[in-house]
PDB file of N, CA and C in Angstrom:
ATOM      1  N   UNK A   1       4.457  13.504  -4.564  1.00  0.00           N
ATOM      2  CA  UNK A   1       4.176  12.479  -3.577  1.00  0.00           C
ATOM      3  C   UNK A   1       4.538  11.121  -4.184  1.00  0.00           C
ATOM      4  N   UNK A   2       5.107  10.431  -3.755  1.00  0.00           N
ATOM      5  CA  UNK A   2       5.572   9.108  -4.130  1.00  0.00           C
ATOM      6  C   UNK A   2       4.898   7.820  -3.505  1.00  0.00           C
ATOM      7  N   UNK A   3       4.219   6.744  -3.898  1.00  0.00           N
ATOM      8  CA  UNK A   3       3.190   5.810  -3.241  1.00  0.00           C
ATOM      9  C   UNK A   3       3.738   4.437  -3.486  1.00  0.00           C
ATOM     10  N   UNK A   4       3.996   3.736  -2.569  1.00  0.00           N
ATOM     11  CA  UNK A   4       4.319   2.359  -2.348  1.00  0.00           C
ATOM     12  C   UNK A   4       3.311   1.710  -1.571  1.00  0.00           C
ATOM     13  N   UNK A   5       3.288   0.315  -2.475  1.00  0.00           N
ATOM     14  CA  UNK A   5       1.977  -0.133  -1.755  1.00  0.00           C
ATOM     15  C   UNK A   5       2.996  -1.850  -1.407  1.00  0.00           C
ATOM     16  N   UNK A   6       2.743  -1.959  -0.300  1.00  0.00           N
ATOM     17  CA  UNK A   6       3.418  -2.712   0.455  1.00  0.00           C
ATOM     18  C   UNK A   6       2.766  -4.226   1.060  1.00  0.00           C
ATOM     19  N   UNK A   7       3.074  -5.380   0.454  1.00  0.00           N
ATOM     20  CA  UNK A   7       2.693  -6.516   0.909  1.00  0.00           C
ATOM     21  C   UNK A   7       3.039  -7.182   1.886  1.00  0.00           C
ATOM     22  N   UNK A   8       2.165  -7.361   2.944  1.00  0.00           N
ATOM     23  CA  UNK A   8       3.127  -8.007   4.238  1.00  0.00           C
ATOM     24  C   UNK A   8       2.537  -9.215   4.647  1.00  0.00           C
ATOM     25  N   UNK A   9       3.293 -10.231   4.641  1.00  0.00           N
ATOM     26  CA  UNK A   9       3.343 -11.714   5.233  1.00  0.00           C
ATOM     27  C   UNK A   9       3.672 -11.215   7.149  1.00  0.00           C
ATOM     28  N   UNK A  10       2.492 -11.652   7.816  1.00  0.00           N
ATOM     29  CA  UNK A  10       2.790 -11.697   9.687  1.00  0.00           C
ATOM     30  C   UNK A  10       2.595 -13.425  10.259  1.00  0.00           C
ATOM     31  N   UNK A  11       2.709 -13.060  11.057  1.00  0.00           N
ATOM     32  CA  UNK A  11       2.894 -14.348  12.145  1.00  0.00           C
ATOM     33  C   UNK A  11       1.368 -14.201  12.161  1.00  0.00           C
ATOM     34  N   UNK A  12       0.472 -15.306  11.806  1.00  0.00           N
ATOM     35  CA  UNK A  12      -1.069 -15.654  11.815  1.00  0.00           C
ATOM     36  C   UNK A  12      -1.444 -14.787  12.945  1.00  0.00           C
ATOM     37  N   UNK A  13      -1.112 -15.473  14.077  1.00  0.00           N
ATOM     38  CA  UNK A  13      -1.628 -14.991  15.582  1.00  0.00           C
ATOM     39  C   UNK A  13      -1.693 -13.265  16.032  1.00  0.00           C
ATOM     40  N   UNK A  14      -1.142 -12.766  15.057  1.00  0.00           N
ATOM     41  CA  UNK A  14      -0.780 -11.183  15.456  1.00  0.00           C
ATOM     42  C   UNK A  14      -1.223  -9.807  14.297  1.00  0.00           C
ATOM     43  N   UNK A  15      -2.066 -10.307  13.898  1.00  0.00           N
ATOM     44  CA  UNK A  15      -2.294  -9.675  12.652  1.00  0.00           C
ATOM     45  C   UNK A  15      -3.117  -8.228  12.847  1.00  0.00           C
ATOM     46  N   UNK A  16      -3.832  -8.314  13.553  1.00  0.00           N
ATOM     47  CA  UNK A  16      -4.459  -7.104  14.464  1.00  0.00           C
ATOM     48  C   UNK A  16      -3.335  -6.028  14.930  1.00  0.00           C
ATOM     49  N   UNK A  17      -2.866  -6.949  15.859  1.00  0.00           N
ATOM     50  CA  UNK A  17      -1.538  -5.948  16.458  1.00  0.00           C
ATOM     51  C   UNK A  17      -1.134  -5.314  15.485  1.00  0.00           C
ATOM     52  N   UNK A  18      -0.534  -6.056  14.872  1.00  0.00           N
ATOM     53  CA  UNK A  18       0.952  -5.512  13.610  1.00  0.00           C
ATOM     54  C   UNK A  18       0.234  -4.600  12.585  1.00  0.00           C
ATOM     55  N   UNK A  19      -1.123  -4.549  12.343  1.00  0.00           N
ATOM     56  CA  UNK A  19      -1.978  -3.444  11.771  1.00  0.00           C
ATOM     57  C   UNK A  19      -2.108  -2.353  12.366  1.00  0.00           C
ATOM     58  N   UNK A  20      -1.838  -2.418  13.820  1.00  0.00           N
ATOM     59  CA  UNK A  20      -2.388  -1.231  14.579  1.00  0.00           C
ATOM     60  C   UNK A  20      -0.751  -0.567  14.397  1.00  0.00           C
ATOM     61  N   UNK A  21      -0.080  -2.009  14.790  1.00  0.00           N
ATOM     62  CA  UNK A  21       1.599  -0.953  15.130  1.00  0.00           C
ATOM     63  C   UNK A  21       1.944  -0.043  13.685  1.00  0.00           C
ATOM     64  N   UNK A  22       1.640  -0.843  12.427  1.00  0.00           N
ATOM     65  CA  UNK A  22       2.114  -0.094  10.842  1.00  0.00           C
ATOM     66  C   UNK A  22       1.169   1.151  11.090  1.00  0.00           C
ATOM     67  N   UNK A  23      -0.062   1.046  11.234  1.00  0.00           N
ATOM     68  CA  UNK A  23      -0.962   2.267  10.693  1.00  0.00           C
ATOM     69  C   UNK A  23      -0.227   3.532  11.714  1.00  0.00           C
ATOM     70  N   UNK A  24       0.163   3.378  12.879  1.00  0.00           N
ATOM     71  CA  UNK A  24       0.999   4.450  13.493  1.00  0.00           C
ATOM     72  C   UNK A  24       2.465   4.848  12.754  1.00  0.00           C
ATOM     73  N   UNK A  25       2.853   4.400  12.127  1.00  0.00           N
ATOM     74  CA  UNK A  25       4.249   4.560  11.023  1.00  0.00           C
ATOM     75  C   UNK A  25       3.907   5.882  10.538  1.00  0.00           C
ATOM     76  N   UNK A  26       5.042   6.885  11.013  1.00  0.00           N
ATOM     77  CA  UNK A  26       4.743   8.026  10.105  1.00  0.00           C
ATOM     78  C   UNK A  26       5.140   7.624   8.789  1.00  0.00           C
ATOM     79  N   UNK A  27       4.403   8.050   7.802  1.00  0.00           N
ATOM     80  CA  UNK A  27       4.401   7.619   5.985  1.00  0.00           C
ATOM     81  C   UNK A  27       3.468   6.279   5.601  1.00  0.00           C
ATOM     82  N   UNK A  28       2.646   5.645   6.557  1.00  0.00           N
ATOM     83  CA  UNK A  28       1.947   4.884   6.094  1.00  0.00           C
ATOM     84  C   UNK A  28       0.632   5.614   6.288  1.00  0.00           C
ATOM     85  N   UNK A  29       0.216   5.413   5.482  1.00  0.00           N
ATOM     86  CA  UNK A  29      -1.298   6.659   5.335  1.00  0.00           C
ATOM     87  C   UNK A  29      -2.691   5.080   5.452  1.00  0.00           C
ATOM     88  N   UNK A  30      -2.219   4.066   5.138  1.00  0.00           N
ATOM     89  CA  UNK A  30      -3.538   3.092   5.188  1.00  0.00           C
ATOM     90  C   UNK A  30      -2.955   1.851   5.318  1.00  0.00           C
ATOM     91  N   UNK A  31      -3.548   0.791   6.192  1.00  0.00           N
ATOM     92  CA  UNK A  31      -3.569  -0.883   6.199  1.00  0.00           C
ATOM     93  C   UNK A  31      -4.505  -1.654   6.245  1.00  0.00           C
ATOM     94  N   UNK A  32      -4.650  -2.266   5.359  1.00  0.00           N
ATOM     95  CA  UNK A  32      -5.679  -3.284   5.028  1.00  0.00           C
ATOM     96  C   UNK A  32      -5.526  -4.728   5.311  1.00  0.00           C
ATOM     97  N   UNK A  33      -6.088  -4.997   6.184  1.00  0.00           N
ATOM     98  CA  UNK A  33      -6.122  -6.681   6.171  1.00  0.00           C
ATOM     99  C   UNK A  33      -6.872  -7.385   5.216  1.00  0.00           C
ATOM    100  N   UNK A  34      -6.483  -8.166   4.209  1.00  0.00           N
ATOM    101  CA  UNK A  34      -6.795  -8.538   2.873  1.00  0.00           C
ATOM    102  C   UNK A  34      -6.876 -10.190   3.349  1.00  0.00           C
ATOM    103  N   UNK A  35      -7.714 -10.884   2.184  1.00  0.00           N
ATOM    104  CA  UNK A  35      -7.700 -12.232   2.033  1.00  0.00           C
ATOM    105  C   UNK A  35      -6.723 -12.546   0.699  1.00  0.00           C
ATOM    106  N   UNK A  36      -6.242 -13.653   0.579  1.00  0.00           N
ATOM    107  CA  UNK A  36      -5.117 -14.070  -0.519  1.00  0.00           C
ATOM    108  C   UNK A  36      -3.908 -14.602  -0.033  1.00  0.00           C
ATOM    109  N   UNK A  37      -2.933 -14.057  -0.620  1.00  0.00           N
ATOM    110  CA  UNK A  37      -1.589 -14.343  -0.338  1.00  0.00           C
ATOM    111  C   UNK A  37      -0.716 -13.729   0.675  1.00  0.00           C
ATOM    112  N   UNK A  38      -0.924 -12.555   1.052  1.00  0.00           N
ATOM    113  CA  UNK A  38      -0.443 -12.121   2.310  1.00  0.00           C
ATOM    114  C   UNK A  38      -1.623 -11.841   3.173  1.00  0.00           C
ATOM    115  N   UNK A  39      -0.793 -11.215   3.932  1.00  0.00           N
ATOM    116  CA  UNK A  39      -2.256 -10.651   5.177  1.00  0.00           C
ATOM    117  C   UNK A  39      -2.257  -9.698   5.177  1.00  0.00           C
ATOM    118  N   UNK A  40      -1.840  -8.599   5.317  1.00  0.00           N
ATOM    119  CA  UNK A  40      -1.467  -6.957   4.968  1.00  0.00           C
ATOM    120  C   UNK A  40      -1.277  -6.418   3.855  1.00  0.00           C
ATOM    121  N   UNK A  41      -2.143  -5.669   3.571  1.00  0.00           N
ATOM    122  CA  UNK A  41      -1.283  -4.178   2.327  1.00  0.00           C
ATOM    123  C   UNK A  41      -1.044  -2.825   3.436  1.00  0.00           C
ATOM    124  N   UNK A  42      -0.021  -2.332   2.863  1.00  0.00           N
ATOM    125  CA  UNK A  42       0.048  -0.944   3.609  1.00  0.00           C
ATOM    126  C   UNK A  42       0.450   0.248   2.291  1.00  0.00           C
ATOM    127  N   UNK A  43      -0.541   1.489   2.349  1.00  0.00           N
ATOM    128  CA  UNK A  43      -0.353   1.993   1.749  1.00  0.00           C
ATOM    129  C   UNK A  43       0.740   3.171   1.871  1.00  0.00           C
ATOM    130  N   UNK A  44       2.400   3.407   1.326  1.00  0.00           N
ATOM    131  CA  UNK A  44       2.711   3.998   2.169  1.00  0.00           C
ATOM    132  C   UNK A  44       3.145   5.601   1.067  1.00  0.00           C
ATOM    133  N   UNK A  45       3.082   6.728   1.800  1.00  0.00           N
ATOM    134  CA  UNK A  45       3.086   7.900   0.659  1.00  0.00           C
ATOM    135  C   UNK A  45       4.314   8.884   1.189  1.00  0.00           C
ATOM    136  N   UNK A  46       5.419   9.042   1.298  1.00  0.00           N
ATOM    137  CA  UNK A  46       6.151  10.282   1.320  1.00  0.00           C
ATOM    138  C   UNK A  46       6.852  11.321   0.242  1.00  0.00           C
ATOM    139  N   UNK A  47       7.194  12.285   0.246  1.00  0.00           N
ATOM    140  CA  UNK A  47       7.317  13.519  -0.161  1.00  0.00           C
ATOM    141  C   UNK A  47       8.860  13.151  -1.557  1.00  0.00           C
ATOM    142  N   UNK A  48       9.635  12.022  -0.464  1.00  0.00           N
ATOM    143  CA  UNK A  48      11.328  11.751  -1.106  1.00  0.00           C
ATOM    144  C   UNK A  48      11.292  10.523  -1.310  1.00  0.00           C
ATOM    145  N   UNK A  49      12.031  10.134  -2.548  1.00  0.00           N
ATOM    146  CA  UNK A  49      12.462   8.446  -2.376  1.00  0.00           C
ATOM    147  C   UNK A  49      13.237   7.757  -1.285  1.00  0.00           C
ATOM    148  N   UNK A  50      14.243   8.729  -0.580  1.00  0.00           N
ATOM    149  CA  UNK A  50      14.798   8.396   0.249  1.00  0.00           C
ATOM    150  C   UNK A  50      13.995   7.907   1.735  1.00  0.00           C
ATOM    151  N   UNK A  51      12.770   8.503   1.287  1.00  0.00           N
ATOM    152  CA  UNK A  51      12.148   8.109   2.859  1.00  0.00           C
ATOM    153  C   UNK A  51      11.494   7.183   2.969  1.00  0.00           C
ATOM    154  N   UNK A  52      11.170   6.515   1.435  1.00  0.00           N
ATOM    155  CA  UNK A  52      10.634   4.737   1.330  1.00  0.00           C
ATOM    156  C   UNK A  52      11.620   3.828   2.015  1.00  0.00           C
ATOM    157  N   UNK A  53      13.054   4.048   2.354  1.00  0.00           N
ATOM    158  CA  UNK A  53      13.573   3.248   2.797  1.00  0.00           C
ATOM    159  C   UNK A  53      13.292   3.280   4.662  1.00  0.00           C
ATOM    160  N   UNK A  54      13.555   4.026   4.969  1.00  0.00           N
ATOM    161  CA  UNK A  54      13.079   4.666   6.466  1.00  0.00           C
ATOM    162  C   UNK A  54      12.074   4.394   6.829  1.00  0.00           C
ATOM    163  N   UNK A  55      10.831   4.360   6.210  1.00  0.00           N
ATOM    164  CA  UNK A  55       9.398   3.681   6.581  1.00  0.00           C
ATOM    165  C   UNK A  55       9.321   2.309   5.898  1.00  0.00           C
ATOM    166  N   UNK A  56      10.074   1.768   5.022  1.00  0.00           N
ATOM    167  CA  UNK A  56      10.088   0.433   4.977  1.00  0.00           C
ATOM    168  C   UNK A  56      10.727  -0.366   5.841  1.00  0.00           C
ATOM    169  N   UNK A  57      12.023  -0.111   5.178  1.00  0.00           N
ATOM    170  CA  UNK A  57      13.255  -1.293   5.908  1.00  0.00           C
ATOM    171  C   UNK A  57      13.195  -0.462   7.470  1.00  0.00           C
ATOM    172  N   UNK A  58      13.597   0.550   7.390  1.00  0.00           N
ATOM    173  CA  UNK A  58      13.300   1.440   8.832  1.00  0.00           C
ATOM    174  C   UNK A  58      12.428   0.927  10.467  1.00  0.00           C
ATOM    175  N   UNK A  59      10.859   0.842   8.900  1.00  0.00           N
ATOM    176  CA  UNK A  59       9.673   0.860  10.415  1.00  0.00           C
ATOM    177  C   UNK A  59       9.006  -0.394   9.686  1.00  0.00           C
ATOM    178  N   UNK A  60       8.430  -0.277   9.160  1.00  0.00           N
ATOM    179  CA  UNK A  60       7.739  -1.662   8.906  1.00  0.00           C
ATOM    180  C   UNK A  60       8.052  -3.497   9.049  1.00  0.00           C
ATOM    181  N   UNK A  61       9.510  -3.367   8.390  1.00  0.00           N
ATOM    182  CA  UNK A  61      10.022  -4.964   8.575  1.00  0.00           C
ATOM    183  C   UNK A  61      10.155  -4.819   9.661  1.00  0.00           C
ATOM    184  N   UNK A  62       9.975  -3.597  10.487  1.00  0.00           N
ATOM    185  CA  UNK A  62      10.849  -3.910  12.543  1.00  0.00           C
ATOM    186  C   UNK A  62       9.973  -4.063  12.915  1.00  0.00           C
ATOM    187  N   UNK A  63       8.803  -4.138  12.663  1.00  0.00           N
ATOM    188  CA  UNK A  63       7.633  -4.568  13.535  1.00  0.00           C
ATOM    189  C   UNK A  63       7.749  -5.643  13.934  1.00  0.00           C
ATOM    190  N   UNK A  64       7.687  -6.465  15.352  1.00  0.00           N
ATOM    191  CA  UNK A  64       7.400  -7.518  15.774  1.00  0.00           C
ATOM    192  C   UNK A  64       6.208  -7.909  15.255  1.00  0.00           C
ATOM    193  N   UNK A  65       6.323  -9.379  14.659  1.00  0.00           N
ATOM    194  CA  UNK A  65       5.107  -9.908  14.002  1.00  0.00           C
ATOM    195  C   UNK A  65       5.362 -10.078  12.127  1.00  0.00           C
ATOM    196  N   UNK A  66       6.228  -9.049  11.681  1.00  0.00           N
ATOM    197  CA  UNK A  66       5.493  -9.065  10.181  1.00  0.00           C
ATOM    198  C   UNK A  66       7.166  -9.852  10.017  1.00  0.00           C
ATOM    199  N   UNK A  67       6.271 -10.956   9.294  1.00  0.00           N
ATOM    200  CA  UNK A  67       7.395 -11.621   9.063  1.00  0.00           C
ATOM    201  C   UNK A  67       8.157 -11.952   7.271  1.00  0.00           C
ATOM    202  N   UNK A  68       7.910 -11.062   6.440  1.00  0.00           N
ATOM    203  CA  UNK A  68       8.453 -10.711   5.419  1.00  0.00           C
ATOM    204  C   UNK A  68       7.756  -9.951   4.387  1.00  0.00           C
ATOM    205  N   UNK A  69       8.119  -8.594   3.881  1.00  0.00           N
ATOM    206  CA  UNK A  69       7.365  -7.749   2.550  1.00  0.00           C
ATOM    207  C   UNK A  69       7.940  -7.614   1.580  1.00  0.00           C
ATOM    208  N   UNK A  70       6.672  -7.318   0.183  1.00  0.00           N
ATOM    209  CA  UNK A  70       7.500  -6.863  -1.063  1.00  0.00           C
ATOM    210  C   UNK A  70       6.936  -5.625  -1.338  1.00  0.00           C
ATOM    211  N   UNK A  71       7.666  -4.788  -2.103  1.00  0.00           N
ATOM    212  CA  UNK A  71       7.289  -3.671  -2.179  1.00  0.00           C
ATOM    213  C   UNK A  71       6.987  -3.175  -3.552  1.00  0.00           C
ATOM    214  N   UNK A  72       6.480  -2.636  -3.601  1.00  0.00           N
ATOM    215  CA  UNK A  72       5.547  -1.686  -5.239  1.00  0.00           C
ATOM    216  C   UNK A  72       5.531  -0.284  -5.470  1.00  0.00           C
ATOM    217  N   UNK A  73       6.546   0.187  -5.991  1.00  0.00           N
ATOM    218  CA  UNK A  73       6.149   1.522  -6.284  1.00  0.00           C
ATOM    219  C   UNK A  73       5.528   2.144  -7.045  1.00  0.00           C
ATOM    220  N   UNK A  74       4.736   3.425  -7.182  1.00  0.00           N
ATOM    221  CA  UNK A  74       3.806   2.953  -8.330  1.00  0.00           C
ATOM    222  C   UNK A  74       4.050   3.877  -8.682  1.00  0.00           C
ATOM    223  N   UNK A  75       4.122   4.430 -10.305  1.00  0.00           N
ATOM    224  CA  UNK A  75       4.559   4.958 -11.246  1.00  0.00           C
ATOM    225  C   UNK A  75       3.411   6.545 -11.190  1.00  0.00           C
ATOM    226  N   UNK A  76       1.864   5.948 -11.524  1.00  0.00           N
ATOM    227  CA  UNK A  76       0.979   6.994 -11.835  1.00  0.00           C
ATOM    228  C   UNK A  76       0.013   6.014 -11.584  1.00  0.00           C
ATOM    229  N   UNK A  77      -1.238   7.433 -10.989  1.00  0.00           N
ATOM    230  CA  UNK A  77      -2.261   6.779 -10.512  1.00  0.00           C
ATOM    231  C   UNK A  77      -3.190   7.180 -11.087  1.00  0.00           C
ATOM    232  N   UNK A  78      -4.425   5.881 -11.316  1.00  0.00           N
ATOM    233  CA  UNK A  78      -5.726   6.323 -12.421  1.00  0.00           C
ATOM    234  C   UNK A  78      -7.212   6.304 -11.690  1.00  0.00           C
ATOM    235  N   UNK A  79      -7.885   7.595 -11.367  1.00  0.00           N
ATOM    236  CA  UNK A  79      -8.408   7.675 -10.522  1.00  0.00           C
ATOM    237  C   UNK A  79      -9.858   7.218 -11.542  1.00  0.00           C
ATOM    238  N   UNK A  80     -11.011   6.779 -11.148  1.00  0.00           N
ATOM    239  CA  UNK A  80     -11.986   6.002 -11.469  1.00  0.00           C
ATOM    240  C   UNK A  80     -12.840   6.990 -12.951  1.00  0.00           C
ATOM    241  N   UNK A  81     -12.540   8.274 -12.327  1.00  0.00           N
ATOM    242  CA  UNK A  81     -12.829   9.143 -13.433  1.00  0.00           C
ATOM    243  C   UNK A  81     -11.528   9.308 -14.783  1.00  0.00           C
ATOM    244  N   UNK A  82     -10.317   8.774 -14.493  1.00  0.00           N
ATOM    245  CA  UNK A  82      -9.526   8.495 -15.893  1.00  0.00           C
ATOM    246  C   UNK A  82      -9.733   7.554 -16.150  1.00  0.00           C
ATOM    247  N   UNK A  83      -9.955   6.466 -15.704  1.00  0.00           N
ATOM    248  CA  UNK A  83     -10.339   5.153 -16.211  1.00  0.00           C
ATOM    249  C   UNK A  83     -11.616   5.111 -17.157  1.00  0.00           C
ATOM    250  N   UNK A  84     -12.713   5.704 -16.940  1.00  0.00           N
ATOM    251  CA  UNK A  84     -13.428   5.697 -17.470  1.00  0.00           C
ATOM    252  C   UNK A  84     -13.819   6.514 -18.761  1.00  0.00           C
ATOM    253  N   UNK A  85     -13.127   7.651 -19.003  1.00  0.00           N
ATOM    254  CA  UNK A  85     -12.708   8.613 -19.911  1.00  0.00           C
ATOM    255  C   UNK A  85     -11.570   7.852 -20.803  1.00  0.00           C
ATOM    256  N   UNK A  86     -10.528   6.873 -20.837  1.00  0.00           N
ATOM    257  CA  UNK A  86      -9.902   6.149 -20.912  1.00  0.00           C
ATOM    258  C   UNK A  86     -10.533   5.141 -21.962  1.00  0.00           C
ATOM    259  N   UNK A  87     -11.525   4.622 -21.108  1.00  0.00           N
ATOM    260  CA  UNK A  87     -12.278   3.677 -22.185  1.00  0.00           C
ATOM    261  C   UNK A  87     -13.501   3.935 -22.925  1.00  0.00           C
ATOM    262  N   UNK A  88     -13.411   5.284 -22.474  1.00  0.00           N
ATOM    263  CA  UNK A  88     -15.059   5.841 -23.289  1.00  0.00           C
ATOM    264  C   UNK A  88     -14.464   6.639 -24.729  1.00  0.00           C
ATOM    265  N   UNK A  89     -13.196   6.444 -25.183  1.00  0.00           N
ATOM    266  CA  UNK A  89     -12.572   7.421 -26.013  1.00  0.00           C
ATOM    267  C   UNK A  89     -13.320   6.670 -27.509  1.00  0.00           C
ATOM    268  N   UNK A  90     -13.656   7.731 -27.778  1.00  0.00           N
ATOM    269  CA  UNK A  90     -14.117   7.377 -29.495  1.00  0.00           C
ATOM    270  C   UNK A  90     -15.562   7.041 -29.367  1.00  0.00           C
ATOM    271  N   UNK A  91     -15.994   6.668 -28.172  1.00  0.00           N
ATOM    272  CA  UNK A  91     -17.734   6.214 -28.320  1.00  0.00           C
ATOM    273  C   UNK A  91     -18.653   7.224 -27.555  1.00  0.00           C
ATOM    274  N   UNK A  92     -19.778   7.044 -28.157  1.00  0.00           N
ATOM    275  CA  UNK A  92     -20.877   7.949 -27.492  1.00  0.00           C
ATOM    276  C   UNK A  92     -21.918   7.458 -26.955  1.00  0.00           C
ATOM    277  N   UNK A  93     -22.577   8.210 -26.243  1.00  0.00           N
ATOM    278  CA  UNK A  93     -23.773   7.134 -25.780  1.00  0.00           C
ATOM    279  C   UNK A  93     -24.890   7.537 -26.052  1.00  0.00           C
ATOM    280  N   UNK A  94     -25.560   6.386 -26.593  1.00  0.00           N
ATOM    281  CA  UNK A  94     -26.926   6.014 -27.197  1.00  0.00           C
ATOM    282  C   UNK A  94     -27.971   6.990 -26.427  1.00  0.00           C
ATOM    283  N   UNK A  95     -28.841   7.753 -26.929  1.00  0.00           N
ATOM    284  CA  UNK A  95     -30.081   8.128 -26.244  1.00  0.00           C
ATOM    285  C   UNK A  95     -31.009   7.413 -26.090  1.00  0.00           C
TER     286      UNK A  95
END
């Protein structure tokens, strides 16, 4: 499975919409309306590299409303239980 996590700049006024239109994108599995620098993350997951382009450039930039993204692919993912095994290496805990 391959995971791109996707930053999207929209037109202020439409931000609802353009959440509802991405989260219907086949290959976007989640959208978050965030505070910061953009207004959107979209989380997007397919099977091929070839199909990040098809649900990016494809479906996402065509949305009316989102008016520019960057994209992130992410290498490997560290789920809360490696993280913590991660930093617990070498220590024990006190009784």
């Amino acid at each position: 499975m391959i995971t791109a996590i996707v930053l999207i700049d929209c037109a202020a006024d439409s931000i609802p919409e353009v959440a509802e239109k991405l989260a219907d994108i086949d290959g976007v599995s989640e959208v978050y309306s965030v505070a910061g620098g953009v207004d959107l993350i979209a989380i997007v997951r397919v099977r091929e590299f070839d199909q990040i382009a098809d649900v990016i450039a494809g479906g996402i930039s065509k949305v009316d409303g989102v008016v520019s993204t960057d994209t992130h692919i992410a290498f490997r993912a560290y789920s809360q239980h490696d993280l913590e095994e991660a930093f617990a290496i070498g220590l024990r805990e006190s009784d």
